[in-house]
PDB file of N, CA and C in Angstrom:
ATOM      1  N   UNK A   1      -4.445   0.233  -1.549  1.00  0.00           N
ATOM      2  CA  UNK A   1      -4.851   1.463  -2.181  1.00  0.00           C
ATOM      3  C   UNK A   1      -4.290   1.543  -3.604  1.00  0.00           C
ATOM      4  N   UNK A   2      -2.926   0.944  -3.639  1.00  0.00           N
ATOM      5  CA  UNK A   2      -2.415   1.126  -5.211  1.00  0.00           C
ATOM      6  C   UNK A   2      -3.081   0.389  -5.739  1.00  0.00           C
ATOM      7  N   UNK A   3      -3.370  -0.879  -5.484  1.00  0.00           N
ATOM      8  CA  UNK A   3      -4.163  -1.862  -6.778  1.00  0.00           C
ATOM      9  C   UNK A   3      -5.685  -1.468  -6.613  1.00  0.00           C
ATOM     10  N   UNK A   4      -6.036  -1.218  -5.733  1.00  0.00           N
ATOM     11  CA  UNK A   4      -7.346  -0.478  -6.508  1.00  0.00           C
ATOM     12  C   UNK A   4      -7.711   0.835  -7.121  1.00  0.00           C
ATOM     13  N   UNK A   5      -6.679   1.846  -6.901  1.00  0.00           N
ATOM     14  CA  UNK A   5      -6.524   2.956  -8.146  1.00  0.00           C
ATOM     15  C   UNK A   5      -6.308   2.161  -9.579  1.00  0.00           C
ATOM     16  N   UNK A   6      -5.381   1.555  -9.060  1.00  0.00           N
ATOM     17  CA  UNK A   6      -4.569   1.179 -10.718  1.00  0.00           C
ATOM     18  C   UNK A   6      -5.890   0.210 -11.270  1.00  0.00           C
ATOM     19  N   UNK A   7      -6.827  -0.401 -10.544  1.00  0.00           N
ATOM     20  CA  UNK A   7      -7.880  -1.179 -11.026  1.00  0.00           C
ATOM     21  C   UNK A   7      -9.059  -0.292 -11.877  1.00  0.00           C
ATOM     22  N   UNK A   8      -9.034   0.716 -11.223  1.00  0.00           N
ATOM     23  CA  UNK A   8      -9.945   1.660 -11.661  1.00  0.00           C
ATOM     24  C   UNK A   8      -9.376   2.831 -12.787  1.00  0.00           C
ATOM     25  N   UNK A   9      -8.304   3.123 -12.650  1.00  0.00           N
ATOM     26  CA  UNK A   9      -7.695   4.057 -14.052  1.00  0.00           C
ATOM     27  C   UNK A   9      -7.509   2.601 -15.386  1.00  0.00           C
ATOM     28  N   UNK A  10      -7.307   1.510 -15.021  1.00  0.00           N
ATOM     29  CA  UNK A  10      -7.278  -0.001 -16.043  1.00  0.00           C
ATOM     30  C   UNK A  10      -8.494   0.089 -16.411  1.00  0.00           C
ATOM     31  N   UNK A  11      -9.547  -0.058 -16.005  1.00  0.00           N
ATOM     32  CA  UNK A  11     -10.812  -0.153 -16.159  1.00  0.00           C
ATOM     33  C   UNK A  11     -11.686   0.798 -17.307  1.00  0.00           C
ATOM     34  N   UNK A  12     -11.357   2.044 -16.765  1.00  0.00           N
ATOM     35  CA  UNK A  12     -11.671   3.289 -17.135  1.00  0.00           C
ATOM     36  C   UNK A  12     -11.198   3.835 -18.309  1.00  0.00           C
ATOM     37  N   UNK A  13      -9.772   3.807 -18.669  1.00  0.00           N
ATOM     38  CA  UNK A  13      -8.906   4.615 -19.484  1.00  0.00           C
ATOM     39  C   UNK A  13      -8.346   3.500 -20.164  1.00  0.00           C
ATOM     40  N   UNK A  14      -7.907   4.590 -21.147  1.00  0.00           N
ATOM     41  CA  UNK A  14      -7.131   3.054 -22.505  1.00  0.00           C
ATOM     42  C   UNK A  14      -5.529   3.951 -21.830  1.00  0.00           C
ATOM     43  N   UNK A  15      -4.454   2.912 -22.042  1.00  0.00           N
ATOM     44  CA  UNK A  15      -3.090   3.029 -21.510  1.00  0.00           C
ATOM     45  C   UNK A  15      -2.642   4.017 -22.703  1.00  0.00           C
ATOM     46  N   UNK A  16      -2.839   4.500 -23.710  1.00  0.00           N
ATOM     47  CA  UNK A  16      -2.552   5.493 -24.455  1.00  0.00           C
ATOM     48  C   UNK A  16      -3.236   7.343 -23.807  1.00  0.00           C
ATOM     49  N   UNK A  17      -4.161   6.860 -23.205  1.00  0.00           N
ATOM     50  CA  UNK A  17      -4.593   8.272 -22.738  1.00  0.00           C
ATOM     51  C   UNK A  17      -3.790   8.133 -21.141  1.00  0.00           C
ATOM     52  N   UNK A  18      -3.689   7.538 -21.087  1.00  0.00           N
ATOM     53  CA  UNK A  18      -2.771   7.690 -18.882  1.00  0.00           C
ATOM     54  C   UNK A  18      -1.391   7.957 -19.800  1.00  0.00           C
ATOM     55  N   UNK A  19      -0.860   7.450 -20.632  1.00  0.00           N
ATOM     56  CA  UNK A  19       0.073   7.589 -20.924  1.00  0.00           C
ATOM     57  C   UNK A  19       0.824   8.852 -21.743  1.00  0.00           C
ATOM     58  N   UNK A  20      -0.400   9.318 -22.467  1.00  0.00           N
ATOM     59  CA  UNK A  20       0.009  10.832 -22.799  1.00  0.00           C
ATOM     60  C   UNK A  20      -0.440  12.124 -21.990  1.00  0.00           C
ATOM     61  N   UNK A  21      -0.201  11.196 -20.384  1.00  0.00           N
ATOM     62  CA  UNK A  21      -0.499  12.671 -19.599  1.00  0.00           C
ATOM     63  C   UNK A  21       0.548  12.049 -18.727  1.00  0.00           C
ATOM     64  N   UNK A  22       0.802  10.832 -18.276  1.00  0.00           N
ATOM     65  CA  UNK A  22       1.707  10.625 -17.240  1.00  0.00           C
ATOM     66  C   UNK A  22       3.425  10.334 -17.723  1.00  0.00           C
ATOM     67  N   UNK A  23       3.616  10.449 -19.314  1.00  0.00           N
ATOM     68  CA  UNK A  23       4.737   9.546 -19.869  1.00  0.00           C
ATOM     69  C   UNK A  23       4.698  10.085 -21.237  1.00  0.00           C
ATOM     70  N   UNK A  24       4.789  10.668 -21.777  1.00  0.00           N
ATOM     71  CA  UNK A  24       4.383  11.167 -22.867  1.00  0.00           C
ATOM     72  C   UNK A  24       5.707  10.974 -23.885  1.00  0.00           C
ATOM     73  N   UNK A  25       6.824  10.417 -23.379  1.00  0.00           N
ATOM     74  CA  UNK A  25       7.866  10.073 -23.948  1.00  0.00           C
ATOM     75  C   UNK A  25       7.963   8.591 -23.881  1.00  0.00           C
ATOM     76  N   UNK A  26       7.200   8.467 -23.466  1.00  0.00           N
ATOM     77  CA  UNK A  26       6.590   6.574 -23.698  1.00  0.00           C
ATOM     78  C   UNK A  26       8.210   6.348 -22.783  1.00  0.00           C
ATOM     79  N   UNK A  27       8.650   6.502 -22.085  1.00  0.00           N
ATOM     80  CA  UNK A  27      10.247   5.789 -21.856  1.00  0.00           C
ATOM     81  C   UNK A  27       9.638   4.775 -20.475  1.00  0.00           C
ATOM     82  N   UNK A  28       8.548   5.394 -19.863  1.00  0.00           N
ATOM     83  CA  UNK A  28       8.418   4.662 -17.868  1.00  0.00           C
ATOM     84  C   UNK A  28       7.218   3.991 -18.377  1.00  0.00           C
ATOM     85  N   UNK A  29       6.294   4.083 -18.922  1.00  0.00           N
ATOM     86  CA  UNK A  29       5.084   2.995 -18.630  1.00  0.00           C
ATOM     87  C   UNK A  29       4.939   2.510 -19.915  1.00  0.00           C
ATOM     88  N   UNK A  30       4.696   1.305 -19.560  1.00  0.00           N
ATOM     89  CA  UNK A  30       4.588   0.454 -20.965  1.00  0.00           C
ATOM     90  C   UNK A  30       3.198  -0.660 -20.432  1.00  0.00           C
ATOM     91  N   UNK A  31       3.008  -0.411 -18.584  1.00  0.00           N
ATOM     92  CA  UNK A  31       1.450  -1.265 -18.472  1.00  0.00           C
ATOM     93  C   UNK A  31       0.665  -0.007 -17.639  1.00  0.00           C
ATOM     94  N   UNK A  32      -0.063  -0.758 -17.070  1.00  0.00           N
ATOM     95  CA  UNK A  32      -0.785  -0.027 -16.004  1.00  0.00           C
ATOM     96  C   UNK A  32      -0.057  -0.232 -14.837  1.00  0.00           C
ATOM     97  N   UNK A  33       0.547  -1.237 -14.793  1.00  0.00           N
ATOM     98  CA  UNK A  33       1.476  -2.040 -13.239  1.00  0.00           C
ATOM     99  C   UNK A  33       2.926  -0.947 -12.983  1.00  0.00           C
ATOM    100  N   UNK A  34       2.620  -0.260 -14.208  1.00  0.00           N
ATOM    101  CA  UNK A  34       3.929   0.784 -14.350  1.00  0.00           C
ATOM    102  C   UNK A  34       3.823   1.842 -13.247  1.00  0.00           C
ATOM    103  N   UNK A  35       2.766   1.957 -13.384  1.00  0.00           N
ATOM    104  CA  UNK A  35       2.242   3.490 -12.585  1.00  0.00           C
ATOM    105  C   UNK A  35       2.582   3.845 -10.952  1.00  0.00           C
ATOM    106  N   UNK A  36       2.996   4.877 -10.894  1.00  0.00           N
ATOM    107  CA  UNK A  36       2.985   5.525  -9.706  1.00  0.00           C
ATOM    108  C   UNK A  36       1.579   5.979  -8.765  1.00  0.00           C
ATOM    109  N   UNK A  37       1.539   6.270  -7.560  1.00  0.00           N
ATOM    110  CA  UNK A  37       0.249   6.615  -6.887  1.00  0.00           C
ATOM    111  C   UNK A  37       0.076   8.414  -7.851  1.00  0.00           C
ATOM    112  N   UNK A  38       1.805   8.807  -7.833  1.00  0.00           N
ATOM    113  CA  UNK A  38       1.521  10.376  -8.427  1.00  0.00           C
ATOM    114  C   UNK A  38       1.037  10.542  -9.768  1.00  0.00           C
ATOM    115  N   UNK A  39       1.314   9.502 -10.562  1.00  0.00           N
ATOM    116  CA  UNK A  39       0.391   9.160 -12.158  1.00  0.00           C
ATOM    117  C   UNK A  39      -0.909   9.062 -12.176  1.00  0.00           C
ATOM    118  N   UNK A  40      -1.272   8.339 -10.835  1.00  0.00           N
ATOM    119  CA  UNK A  40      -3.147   8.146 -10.722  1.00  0.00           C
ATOM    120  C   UNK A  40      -3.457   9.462 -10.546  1.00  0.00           C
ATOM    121  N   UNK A  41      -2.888  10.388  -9.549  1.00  0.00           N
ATOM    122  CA  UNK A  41      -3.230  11.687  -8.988  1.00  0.00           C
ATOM    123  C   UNK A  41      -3.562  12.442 -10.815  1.00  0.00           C
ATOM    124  N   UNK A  42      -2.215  12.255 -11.402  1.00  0.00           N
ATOM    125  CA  UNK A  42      -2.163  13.281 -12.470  1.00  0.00           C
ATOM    126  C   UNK A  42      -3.419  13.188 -13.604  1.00  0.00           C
ATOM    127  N   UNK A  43      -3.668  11.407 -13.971  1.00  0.00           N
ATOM    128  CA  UNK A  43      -4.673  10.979 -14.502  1.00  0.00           C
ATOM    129  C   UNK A  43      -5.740  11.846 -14.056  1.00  0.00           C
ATOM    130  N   UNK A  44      -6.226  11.566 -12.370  1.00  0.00           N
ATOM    131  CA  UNK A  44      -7.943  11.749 -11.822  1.00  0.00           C
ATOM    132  C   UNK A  44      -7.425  13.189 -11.850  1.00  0.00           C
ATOM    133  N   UNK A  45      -6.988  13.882 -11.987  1.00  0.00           N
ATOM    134  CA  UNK A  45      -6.963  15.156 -11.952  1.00  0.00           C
ATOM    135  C   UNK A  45      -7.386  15.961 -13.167  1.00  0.00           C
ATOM    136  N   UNK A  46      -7.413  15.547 -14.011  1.00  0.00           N
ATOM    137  CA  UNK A  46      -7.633  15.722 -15.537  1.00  0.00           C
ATOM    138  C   UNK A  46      -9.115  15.683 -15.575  1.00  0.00           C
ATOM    139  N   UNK A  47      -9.832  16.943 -15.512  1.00  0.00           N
ATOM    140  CA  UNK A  47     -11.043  17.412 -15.736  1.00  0.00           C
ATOM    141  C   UNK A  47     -12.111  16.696 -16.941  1.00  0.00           C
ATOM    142  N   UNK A  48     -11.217  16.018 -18.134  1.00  0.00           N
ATOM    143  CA  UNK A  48     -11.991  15.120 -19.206  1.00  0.00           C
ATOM    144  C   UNK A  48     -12.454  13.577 -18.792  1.00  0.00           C
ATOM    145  N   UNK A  49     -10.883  13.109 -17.932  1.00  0.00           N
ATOM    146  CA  UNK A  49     -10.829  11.726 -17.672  1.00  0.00           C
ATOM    147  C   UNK A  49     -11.547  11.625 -16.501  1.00  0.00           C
ATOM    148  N   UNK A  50     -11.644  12.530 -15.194  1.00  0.00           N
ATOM    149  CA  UNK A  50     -12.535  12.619 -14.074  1.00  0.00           C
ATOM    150  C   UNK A  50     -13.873  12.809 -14.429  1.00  0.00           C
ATOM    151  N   UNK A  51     -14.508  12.935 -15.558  1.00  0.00           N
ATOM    152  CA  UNK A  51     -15.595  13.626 -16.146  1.00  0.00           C
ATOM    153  C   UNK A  51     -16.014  11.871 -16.624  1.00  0.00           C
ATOM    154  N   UNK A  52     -14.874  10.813 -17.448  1.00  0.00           N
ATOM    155  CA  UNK A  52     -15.268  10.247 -18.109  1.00  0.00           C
ATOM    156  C   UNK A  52     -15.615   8.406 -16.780  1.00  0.00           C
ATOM    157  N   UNK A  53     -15.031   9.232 -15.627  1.00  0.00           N
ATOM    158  CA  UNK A  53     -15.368   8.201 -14.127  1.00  0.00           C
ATOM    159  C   UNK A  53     -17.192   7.696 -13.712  1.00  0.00           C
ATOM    160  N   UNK A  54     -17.774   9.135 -14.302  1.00  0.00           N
ATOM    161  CA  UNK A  54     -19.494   9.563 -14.105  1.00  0.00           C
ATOM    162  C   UNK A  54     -19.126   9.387 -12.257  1.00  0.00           C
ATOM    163  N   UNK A  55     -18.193   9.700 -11.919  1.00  0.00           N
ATOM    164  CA  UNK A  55     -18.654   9.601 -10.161  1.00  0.00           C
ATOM    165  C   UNK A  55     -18.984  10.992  -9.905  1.00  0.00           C
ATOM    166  N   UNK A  56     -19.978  10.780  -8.866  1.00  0.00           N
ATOM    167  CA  UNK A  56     -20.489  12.115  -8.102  1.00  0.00           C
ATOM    168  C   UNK A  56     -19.903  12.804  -6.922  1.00  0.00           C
ATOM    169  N   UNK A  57     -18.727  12.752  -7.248  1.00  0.00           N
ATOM    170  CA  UNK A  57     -17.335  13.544  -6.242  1.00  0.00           C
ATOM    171  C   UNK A  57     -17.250  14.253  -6.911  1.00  0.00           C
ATOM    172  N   UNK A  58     -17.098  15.498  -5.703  1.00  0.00           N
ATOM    173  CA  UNK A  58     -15.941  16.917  -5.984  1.00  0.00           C
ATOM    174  C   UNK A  58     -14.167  16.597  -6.314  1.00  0.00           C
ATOM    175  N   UNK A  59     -14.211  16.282  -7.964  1.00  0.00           N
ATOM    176  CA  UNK A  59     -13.094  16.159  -8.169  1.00  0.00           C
ATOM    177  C   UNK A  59     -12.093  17.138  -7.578  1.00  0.00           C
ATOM    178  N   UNK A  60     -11.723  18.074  -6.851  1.00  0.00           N
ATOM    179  CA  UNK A  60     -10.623  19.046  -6.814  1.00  0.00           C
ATOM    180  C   UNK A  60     -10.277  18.280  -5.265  1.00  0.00           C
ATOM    181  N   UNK A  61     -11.664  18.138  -4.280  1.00  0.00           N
ATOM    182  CA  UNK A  61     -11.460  17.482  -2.760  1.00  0.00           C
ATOM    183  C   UNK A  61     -10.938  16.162  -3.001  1.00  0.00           C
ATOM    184  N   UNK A  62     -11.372  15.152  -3.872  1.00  0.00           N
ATOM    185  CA  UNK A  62     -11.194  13.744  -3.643  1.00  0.00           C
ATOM    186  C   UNK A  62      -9.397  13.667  -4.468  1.00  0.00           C
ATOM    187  N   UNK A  63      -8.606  14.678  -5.425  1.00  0.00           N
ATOM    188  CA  UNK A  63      -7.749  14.903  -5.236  1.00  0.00           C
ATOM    189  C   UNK A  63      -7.001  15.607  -4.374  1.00  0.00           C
ATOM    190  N   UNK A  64      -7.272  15.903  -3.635  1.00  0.00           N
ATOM    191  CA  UNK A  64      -6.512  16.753  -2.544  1.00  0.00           C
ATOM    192  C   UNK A  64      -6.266  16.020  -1.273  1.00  0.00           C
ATOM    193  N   UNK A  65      -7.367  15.169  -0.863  1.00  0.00           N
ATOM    194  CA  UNK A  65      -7.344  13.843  -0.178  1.00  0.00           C
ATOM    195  C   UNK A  65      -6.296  12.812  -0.736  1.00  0.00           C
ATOM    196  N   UNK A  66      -6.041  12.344  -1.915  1.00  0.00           N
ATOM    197  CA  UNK A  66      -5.530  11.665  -2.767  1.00  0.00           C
ATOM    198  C   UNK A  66      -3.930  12.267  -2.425  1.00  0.00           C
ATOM    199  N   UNK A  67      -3.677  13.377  -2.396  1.00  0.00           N
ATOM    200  CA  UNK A  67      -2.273  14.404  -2.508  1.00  0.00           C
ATOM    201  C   UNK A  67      -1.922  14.109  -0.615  1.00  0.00           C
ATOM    202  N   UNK A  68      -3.256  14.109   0.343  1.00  0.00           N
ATOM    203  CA  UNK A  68      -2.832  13.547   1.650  1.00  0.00           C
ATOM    204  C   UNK A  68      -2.181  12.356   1.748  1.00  0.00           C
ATOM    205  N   UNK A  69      -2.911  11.315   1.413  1.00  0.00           N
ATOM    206  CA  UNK A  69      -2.899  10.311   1.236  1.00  0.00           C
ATOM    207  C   UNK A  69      -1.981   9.504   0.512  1.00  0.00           C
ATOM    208  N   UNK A  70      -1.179  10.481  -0.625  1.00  0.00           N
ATOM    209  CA  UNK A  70       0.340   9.855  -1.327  1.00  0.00           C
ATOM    210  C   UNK A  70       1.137  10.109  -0.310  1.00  0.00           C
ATOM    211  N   UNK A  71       0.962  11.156   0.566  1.00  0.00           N
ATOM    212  CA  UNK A  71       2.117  11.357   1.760  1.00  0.00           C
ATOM    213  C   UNK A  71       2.609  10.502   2.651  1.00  0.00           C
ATOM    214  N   UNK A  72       1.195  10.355   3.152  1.00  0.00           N
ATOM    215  CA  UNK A  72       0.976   9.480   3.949  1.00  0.00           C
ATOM    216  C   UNK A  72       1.953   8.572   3.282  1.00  0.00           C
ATOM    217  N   UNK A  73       1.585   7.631   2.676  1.00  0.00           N
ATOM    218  CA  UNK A  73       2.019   6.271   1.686  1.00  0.00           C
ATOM    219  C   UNK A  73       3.103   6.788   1.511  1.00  0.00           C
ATOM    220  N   UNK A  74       3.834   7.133   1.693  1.00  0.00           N
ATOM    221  CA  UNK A  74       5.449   7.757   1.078  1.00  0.00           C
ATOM    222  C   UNK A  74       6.283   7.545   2.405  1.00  0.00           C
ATOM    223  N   UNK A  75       5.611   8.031   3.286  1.00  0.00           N
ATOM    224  CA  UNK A  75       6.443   8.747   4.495  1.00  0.00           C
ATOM    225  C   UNK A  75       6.177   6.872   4.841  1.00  0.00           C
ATOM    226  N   UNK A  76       5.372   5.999   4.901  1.00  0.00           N
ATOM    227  CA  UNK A  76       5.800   4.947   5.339  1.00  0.00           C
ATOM    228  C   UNK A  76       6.356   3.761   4.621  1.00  0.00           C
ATOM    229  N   UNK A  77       6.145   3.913   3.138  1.00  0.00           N
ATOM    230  CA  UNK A  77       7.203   3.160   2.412  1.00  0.00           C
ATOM    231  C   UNK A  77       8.352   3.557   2.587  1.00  0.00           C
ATOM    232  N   UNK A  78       8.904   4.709   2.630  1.00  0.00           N
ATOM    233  CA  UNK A  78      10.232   5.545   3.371  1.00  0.00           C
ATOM    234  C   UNK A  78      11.008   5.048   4.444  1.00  0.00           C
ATOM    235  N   UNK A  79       9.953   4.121   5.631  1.00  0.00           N
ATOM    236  CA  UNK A  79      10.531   4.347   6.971  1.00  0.00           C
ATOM    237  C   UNK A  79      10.229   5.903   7.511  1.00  0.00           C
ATOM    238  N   UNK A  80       9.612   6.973   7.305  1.00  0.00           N
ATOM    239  CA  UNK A  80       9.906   8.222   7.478  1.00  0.00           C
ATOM    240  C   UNK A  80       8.295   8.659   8.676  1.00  0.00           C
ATOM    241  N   UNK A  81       7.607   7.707   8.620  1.00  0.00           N
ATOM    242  CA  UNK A  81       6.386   7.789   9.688  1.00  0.00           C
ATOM    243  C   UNK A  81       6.479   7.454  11.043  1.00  0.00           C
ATOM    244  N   UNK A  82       5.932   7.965  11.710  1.00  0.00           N
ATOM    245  CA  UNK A  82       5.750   7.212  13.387  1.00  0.00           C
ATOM    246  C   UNK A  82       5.133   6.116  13.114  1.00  0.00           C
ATOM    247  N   UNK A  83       5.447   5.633  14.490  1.00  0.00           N
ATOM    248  CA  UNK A  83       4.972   3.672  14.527  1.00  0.00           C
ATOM    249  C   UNK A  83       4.026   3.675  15.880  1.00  0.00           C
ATOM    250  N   UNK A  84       2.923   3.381  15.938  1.00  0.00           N
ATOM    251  CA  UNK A  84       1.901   3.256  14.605  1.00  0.00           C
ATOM    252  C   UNK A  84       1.531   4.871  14.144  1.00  0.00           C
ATOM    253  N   UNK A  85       1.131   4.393  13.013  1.00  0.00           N
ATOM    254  CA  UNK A  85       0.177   5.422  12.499  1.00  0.00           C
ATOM    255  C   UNK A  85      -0.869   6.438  13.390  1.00  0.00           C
ATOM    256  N   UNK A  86      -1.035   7.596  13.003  1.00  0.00           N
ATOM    257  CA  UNK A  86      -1.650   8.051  13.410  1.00  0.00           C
ATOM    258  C   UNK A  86      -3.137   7.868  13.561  1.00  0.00           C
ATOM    259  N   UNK A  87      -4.229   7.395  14.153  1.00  0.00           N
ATOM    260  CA  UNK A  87      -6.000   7.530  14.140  1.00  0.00           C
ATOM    261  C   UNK A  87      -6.346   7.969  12.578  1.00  0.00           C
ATOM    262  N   UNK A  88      -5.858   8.971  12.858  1.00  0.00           N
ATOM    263  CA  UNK A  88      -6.431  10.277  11.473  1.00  0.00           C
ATOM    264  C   UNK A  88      -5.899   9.794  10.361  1.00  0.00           C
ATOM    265  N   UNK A  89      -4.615   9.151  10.339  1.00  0.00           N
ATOM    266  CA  UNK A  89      -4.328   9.519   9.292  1.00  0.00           C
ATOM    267  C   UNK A  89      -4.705   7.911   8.644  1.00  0.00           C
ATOM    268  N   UNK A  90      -4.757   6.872   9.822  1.00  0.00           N
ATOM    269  CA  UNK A  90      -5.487   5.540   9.128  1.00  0.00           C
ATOM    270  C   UNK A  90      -6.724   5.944   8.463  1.00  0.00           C
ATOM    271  N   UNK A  91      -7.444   6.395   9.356  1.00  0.00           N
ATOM    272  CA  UNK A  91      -9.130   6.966   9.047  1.00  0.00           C
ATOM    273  C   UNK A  91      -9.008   7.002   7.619  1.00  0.00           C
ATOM    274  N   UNK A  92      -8.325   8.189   7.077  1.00  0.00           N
ATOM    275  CA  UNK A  92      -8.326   8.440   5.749  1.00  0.00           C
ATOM    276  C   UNK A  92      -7.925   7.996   4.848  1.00  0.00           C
ATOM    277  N   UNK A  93      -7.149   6.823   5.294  1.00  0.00           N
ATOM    278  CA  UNK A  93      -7.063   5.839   3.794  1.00  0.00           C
ATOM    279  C   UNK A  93      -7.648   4.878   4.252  1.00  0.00           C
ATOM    280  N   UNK A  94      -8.723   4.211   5.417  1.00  0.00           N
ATOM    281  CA  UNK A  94      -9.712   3.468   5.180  1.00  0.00           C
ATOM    282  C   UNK A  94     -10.784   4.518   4.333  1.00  0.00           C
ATOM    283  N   UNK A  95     -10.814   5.647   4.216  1.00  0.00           N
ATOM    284  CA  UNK A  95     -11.999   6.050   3.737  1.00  0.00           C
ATOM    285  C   UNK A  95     -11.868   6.089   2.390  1.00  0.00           C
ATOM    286  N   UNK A  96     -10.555   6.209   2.034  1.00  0.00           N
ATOM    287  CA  UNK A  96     -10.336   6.177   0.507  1.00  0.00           C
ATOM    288  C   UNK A  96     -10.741   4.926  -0.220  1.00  0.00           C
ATOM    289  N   UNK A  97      -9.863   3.714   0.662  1.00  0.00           N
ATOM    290  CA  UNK A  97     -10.231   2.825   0.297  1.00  0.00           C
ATOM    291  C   UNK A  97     -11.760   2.312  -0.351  1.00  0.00           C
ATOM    292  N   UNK A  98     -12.559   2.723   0.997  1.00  0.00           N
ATOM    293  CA  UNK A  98     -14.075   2.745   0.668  1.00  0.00           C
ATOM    294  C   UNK A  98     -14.724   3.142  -0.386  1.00  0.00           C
ATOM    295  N   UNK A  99     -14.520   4.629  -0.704  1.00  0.00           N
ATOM    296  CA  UNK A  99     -14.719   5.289  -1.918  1.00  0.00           C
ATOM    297  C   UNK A  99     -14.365   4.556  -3.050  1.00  0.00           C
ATOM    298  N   UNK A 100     -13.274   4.118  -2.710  1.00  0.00           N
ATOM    299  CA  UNK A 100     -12.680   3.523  -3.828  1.00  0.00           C
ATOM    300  C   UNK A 100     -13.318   1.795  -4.356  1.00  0.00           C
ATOM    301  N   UNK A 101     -13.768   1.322  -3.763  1.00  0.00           N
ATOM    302  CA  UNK A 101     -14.419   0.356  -3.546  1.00  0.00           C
ATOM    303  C   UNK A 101     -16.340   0.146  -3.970  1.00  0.00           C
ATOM    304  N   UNK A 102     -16.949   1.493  -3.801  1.00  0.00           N
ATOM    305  CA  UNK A 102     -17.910   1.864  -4.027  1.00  0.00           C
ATOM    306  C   UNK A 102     -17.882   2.668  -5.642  1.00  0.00           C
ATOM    307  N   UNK A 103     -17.416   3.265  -5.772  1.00  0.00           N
ATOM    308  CA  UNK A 103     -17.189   3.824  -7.086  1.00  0.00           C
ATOM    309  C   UNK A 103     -16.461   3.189  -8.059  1.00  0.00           C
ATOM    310  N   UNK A 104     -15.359   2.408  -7.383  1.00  0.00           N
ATOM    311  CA  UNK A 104     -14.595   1.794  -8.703  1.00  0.00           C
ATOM    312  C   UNK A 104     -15.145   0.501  -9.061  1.00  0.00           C
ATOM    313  N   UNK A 105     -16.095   0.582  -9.016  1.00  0.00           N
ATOM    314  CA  UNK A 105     -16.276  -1.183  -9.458  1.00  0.00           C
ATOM    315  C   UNK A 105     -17.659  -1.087 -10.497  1.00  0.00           C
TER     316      UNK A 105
END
């Protein structure tokens, strides 16, 4: 899921515009490989740069999914999830994935 966000904000955006919304003191990102899942969130959240994707998503849902979905990814880079995963909560980052796969390319 991270390398294909980060494939698609690379793609999309010049590292001066992710960077004067995610870093604006230039001190943490100096690539795209810099980025956090919460930097992609902050990027696609940005009503100009979600505008400049042309995808036909409800930007406010496909971030809010995105805000599930960092949890998710947190709580098990953490150690902090049950083993296994929940049904539901795989479901939804295969579905991201998908989206992400269909739109970002």
């Amino acid at each position: 899921m991270d390398r294909r966000l980060r494939q698609v904000i690379a793609g999309a955006f010049t590292l001066p515009e992710v960077t004067g919304l995610c870093d604006p003191a230039g001190e943490r990102i100096a690539s795209f490989g810099d980025m956090t899942v919460g930097d992609y969130q902050r990027v696609l959240e940005n009503p100009g740069l979600w505008e400049q994707l042309g995808w036909p998503l409800d930007r406010k849902v496909f971030i809010a999914r995105l805000e599930e979905i960092r949890r998710i990814r947190n709580n098990v880079m953490h150690f902090n999830s049950s083993d296994p995963l929940p049904k539901m909560d795989v479901d939804k980052i295969r579905h991201l994935n998908k989206l992400l796969r269909e739109y970002g390319e």
